[in-house]
C-alpha atoms as a PDB file:
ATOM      1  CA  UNK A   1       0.000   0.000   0.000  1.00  0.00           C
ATOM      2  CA  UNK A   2       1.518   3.194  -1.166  1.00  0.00           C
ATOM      3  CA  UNK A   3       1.967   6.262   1.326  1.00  0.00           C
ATOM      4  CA  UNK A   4      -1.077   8.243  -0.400  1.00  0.00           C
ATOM      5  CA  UNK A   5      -3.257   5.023   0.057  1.00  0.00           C
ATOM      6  CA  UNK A   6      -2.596   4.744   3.512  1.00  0.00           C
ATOM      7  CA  UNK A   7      -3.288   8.354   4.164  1.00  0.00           C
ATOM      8  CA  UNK A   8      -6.547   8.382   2.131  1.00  0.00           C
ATOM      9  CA  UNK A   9      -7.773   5.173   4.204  1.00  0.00           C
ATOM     10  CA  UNK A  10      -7.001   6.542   7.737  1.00  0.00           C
ATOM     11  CA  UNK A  11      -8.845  10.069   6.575  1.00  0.00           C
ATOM     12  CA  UNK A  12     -11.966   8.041   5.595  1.00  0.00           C
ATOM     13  CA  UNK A  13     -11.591   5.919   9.013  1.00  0.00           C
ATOM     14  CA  UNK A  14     -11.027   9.284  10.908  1.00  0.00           C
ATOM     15  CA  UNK A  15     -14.470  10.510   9.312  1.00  0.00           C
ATOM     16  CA  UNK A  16     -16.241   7.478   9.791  1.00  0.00           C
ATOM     17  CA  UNK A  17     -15.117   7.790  13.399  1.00  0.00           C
ATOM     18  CA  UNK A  18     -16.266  11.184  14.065  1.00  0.00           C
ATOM     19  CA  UNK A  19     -19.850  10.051  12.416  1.00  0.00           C
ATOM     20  CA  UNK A  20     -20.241   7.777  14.676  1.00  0.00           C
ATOM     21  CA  UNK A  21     -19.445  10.326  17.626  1.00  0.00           C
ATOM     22  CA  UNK A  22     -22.004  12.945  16.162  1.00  0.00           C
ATOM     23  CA  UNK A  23     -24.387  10.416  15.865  1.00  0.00           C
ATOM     24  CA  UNK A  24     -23.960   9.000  19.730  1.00  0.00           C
ATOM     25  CA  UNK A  25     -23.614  12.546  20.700  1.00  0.00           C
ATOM     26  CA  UNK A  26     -26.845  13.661  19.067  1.00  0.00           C
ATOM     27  CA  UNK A  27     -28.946  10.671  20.305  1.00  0.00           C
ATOM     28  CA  UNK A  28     -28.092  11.457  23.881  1.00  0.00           C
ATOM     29  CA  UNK A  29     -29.123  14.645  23.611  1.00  0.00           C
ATOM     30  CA  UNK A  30     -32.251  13.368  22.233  1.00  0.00           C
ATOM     31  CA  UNK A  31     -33.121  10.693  24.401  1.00  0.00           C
ATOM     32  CA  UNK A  32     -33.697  12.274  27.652  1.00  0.00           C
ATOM     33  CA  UNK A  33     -32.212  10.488  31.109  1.00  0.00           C
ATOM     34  CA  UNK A  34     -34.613   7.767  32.882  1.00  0.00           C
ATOM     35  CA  UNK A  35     -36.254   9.178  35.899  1.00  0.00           C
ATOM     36  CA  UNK A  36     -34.364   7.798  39.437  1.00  0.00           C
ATOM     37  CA  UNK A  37     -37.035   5.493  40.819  1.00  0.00           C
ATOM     38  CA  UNK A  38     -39.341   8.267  42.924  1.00  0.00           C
ATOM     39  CA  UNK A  39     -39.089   7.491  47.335  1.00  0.00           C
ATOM     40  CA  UNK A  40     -41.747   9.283  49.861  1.00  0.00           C
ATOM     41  CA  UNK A  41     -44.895   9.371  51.488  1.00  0.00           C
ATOM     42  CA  UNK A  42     -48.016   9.310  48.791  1.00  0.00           C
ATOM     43  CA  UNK A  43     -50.814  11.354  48.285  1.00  0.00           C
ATOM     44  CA  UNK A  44     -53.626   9.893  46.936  1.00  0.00           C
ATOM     45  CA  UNK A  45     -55.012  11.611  43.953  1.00  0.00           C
ATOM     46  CA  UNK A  46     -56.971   8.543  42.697  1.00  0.00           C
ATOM     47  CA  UNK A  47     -57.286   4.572  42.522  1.00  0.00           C
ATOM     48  CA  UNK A  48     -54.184   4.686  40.401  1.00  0.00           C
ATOM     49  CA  UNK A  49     -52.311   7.758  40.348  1.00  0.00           C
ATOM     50  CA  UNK A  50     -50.661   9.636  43.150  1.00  0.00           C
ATOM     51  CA  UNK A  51     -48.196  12.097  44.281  1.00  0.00           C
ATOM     52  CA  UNK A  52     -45.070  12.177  45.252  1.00  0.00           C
ATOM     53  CA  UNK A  53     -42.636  15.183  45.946  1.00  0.00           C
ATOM     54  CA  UNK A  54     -44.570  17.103  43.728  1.00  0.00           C
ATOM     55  CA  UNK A  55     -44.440  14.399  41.042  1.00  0.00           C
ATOM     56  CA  UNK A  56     -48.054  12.815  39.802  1.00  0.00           C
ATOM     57  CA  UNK A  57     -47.482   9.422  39.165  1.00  0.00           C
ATOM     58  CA  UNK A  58     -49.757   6.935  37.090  1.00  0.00           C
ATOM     59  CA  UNK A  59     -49.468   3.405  38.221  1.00  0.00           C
ATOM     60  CA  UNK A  60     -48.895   0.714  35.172  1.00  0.00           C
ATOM     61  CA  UNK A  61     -50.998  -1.457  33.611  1.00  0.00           C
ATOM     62  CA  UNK A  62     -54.158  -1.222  35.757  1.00  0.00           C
ATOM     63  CA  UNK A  63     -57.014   1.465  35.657  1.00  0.00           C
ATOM     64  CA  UNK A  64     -59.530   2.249  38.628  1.00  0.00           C
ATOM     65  CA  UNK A  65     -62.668   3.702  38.397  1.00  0.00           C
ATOM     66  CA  UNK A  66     -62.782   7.717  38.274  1.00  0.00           C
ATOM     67  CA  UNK A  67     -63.193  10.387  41.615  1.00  0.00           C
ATOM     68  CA  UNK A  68     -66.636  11.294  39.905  1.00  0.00           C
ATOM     69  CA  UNK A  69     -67.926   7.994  38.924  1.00  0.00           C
ATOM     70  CA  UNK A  70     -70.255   5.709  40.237  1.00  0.00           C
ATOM     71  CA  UNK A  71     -70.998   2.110  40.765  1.00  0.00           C
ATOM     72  CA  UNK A  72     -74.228  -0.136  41.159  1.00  0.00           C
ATOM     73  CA  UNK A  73     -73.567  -2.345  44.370  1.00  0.00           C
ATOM     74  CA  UNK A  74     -75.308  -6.051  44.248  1.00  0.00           C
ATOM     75  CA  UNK A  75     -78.886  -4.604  44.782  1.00  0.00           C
ATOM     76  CA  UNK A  76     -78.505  -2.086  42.020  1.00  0.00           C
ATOM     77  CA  UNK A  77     -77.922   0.920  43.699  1.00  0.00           C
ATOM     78  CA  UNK A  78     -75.284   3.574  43.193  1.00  0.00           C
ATOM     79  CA  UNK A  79     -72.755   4.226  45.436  1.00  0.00           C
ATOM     80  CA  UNK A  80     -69.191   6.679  44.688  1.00  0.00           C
ATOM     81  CA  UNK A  81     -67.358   3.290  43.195  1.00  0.00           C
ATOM     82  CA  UNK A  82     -64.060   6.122  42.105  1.00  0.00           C
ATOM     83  CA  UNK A  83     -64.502   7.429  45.858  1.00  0.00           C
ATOM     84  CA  UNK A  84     -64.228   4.169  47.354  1.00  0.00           C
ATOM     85  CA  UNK A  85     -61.296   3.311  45.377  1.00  0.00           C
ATOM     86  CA  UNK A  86     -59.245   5.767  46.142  1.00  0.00           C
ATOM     87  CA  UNK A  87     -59.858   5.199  50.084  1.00  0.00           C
ATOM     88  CA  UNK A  88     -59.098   1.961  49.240  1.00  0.00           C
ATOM     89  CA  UNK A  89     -55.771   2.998  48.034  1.00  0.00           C
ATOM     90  CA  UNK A  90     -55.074   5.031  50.752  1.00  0.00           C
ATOM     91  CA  UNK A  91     -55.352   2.552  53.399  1.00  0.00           C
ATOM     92  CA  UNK A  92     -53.431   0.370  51.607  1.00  0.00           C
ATOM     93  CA  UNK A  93     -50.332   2.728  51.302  1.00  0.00           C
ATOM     94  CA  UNK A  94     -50.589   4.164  55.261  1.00  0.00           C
ATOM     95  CA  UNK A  95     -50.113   0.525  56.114  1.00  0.00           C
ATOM     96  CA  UNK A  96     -46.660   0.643  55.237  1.00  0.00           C
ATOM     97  CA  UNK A  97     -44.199   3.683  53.898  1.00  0.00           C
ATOM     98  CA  UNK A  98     -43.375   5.004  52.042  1.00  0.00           C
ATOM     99  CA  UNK A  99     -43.615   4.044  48.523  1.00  0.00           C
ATOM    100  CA  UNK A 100     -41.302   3.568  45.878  1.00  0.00           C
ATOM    101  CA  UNK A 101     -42.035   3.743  41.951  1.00  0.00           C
ATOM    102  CA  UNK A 102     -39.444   2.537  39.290  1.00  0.00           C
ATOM    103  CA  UNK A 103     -40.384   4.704  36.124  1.00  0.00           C
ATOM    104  CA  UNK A 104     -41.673   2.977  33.157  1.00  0.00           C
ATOM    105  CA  UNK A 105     -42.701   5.745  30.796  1.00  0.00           C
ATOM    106  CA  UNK A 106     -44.407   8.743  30.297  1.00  0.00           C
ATOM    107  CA  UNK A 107     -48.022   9.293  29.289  1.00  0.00           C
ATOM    108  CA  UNK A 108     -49.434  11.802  27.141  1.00  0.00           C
ATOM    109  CA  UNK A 109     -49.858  13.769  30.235  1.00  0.00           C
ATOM    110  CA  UNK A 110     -46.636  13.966  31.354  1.00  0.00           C
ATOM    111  CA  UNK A 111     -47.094  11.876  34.352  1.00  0.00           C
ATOM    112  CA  UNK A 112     -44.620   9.618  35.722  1.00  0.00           C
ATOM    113  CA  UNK A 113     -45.980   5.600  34.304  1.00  0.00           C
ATOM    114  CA  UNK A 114     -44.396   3.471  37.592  1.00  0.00           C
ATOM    115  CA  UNK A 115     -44.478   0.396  39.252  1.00  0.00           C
ATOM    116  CA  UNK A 116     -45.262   0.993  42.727  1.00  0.00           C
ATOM    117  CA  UNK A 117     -44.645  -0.760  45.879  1.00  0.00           C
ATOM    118  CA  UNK A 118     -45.258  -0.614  49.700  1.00  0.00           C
ATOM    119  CA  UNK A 119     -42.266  -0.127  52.173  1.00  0.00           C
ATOM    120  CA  UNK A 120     -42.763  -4.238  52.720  1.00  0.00           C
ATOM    121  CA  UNK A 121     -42.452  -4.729  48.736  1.00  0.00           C
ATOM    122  CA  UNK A 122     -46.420  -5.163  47.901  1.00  0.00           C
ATOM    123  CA  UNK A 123     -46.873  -4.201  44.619  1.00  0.00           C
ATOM    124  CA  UNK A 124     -49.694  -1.412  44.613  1.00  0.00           C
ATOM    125  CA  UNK A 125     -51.214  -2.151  41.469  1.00  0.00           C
ATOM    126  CA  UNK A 126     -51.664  -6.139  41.805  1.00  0.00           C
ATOM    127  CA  UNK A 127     -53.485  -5.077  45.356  1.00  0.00           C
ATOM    128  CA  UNK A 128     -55.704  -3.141  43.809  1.00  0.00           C
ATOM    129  CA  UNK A 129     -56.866  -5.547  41.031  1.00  0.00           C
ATOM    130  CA  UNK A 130     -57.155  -8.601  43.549  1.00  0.00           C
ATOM    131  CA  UNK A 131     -59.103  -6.268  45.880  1.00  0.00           C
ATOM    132  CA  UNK A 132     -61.497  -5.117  43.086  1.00  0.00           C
ATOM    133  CA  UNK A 133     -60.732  -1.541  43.156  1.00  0.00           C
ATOM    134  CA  UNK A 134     -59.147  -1.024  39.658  1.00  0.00           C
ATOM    135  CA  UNK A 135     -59.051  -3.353  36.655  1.00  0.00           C
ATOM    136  CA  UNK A 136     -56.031  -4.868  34.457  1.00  0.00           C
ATOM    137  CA  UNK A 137     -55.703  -2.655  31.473  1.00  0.00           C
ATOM    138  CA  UNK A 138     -54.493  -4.798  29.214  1.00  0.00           C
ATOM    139  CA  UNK A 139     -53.685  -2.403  26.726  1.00  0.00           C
ATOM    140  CA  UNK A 140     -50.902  -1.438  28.648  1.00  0.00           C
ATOM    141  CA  UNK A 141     -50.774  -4.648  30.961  1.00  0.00           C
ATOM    142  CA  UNK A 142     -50.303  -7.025  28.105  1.00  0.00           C
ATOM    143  CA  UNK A 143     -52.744  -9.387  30.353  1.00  0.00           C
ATOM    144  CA  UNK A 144     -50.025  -8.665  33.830  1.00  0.00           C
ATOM    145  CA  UNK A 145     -53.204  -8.732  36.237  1.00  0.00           C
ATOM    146  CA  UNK A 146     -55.752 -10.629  34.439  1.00  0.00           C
ATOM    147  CA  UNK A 147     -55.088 -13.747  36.843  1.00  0.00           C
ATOM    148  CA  UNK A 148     -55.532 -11.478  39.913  1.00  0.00           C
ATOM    149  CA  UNK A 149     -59.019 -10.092  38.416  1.00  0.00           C
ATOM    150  CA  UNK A 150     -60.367 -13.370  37.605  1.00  0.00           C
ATOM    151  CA  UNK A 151     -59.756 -13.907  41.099  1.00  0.00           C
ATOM    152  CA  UNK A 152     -61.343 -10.495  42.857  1.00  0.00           C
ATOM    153  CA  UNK A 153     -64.491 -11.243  39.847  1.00  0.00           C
ATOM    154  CA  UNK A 154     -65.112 -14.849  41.131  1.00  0.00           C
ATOM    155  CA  UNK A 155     -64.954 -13.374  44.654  1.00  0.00           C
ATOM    156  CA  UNK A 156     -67.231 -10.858  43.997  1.00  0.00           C
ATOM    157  CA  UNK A 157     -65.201  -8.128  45.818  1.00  0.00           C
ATOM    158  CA  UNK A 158     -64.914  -4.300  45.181  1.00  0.00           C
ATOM    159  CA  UNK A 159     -66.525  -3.213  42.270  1.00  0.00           C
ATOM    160  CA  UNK A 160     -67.132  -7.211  41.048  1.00  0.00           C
ATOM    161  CA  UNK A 161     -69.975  -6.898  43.422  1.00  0.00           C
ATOM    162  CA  UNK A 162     -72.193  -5.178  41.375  1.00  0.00           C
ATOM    163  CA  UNK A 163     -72.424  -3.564  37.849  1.00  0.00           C
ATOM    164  CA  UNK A 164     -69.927  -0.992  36.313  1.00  0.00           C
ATOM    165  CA  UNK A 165     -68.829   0.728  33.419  1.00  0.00           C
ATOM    166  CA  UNK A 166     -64.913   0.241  32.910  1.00  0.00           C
ATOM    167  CA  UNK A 167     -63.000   3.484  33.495  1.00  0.00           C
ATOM    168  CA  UNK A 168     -61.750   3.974  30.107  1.00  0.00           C
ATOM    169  CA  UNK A 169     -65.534   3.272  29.256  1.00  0.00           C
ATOM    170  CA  UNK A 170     -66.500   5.774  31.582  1.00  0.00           C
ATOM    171  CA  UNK A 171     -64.395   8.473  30.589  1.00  0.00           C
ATOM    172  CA  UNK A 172     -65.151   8.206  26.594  1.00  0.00           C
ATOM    173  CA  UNK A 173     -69.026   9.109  28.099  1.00  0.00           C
ATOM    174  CA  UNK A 174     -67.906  11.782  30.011  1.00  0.00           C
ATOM    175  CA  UNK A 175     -65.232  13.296  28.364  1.00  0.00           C
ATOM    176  CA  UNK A 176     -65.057  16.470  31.368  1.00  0.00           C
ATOM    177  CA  UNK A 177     -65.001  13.992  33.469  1.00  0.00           C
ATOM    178  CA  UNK A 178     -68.327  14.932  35.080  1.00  0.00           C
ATOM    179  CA  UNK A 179     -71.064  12.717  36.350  1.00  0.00           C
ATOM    180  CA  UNK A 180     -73.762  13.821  34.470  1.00  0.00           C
ATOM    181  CA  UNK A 181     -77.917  12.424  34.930  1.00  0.00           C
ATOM    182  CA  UNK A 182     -78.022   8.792  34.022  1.00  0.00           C
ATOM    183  CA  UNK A 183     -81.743   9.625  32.802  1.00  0.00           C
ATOM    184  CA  UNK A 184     -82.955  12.856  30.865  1.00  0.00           C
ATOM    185  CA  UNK A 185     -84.512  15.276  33.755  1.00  0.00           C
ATOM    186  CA  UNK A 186     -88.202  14.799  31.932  1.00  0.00           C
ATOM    187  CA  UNK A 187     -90.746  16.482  33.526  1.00  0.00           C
ATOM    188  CA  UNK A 188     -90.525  17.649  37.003  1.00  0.00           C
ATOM    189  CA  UNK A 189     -91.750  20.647  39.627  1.00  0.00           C
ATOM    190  CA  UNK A 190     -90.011  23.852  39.199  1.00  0.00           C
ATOM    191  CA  UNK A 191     -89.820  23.489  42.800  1.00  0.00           C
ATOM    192  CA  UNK A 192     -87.697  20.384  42.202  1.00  0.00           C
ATOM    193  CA  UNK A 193     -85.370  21.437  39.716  1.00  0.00           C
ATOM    194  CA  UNK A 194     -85.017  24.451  42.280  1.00  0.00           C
ATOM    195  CA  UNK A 195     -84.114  22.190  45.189  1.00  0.00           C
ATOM    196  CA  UNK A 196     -82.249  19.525  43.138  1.00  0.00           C
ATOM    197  CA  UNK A 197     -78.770  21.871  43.919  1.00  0.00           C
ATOM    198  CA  UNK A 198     -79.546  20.087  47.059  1.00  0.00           C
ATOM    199  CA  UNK A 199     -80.271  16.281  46.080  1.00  0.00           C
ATOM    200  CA  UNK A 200     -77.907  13.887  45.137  1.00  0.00           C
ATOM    201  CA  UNK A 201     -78.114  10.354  43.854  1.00  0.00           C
ATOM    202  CA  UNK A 202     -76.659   8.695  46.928  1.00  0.00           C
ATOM    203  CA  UNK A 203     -79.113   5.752  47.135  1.00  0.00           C
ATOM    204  CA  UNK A 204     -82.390   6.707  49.793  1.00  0.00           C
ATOM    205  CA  UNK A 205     -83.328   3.128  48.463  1.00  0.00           C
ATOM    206  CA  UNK A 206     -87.149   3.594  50.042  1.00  0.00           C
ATOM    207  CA  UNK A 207     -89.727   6.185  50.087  1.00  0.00           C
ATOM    208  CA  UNK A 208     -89.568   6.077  53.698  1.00  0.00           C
ATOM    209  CA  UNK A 209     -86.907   7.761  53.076  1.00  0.00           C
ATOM    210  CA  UNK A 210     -87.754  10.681  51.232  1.00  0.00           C
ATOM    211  CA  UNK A 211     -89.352  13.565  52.680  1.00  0.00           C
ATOM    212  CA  UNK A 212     -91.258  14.709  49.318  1.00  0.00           C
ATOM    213  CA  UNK A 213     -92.834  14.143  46.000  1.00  0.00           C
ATOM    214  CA  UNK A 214     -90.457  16.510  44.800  1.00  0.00           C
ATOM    215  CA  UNK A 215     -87.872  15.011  46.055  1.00  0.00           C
ATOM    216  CA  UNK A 216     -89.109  11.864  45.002  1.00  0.00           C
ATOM    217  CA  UNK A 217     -89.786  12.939  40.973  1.00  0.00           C
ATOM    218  CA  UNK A 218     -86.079  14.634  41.171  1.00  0.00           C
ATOM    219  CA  UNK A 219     -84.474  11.271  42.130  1.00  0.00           C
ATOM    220  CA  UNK A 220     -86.914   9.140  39.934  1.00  0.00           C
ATOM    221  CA  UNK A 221     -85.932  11.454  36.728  1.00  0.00           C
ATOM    222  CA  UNK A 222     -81.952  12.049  37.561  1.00  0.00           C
ATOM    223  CA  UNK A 223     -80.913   8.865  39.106  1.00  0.00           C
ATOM    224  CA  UNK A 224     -80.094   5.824  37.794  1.00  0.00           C
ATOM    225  CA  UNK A 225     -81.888   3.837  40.628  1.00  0.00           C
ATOM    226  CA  UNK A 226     -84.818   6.536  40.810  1.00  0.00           C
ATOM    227  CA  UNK A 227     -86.905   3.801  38.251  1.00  0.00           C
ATOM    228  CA  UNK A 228     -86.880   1.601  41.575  1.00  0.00           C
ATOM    229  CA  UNK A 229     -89.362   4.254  43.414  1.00  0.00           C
ATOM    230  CA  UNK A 230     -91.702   4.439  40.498  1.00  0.00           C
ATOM    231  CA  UNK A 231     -92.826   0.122  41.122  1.00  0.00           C
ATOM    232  CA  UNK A 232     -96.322   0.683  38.770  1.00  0.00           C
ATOM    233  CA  UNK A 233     -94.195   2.627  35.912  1.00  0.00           C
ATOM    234  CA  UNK A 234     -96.954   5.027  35.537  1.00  0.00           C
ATOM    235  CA  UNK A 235     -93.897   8.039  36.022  1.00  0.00           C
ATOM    236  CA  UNK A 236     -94.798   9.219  39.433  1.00  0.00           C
ATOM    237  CA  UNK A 237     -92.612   7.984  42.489  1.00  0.00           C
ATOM    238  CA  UNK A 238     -93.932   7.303  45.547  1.00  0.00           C
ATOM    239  CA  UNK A 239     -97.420   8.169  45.120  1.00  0.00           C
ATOM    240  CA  UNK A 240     -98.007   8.228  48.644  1.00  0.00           C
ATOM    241  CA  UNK A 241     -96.111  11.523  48.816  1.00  0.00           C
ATOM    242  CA  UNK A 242     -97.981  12.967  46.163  1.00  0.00           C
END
């Protein structure tokens, strides 16, 4: 190999070389460090996300039922299924801290995707699922918890007790992530839809327990258990009071 050879090939090497460092350099500039796994006492926003130091964080593969939505229980009336959840949740994670989440990835939120677990090492998501108070998403899950559910469903625990929408369900029918009337309002009192700032769909379950027909014809038309006051179906709930 002549002189001018040799020199030509160690100038091509040289620029392959340097490529190769622009190219590593550029990528690392791109692809942003992994979050340190996140340490400290949680605050619970819902049945699967939390924060931590200021950081929200989404727990993977599972999906519990929203603060605002609601639940029938085994007699089919409603009851705050999200609400319950999240106590659920709670409890859990004051039993033993603090928690510790290994990042997984970011949603289209921005929140920190983790892997949670209790100071003992429970995982936080499979508790939930086996306790009925989220579901395996397996969209994200690939099928992780589906054993676990199968297990809380044939137990009839949590929200396997009664009826319910699945969250992502839910929140594709309620897109601001209001609760809105299960029923169209129909026709009722003025004096009811004046008062009905003051009613709300947590089950009375008997006329005994309502103090008025107004009352009555508000939770007949904006509940989904209201039908269950109305037992001839001629529209008028608890004729008694009427």
């Amino acid at each position: 190999m002549t002189v001018g050879a040799a020199a030509a090939l160690a100038a091509l090497t040289a620029m392959k070389h340097a490529d190769s460092l622009d190219e590593f350099s550029l990528q690392s500039l791109i692809r942003p460090k992994q979050p340190e796994p996140i340490t400290g006492v949680a605050s619970v926003i819902d049945g699967d996300t939390i924060e931590v130091h200021g950081q929200r964080i989404r727990f993977n593969g599972i999906d519990a039922p929203e603060s605002k939505q609601y639940c029938d229980d085994a007699k089919g009336f409603e009851y705050p299924c999200g609400g319950r959840s999240a106590e659920a949740l709670d409890n859990f994670l004051a039993a033993s801290r603090p928690v510790q989440c290994t990042f997984v990835t970011w949603d289209r939120y921005h929140r920190f995707v983790g892997d949670c677990r209790r100071a003992d090492g429970a995982s936080v998501a499979a508790w939930m699922v086996e306790h009925g108070q989220a579901l395996d998403w397996p969209r994200y899950s690939h099928g992780a918890y589906a054993p676990l559910q199968a297990k809380a469903e044939a137990a009839k625990v949590g929200i396997w007790v009664g009826n319910f929408h699945a969250p992502w369900d839910w929140r594709v029918s309620h897109p601001d992530g209001a609760a809105p009337s299960s029923r169209p309002l129909g026709i009722v009192s003025r004096r009811a839809v004046a008062q009905g700032s003051s009613y709300s769909c947590q089950p009375r379950r008997y006329c005994s327990q309502i103090s008025s027909c107004d009352e009555a014809q508000w939770y007949l038309h904006n509940c989904s258990w209201g039908r269950k006051l109305d037992r001839d179906g001629d529209g008028l709930a608890c004729e008694k009071l009427c």
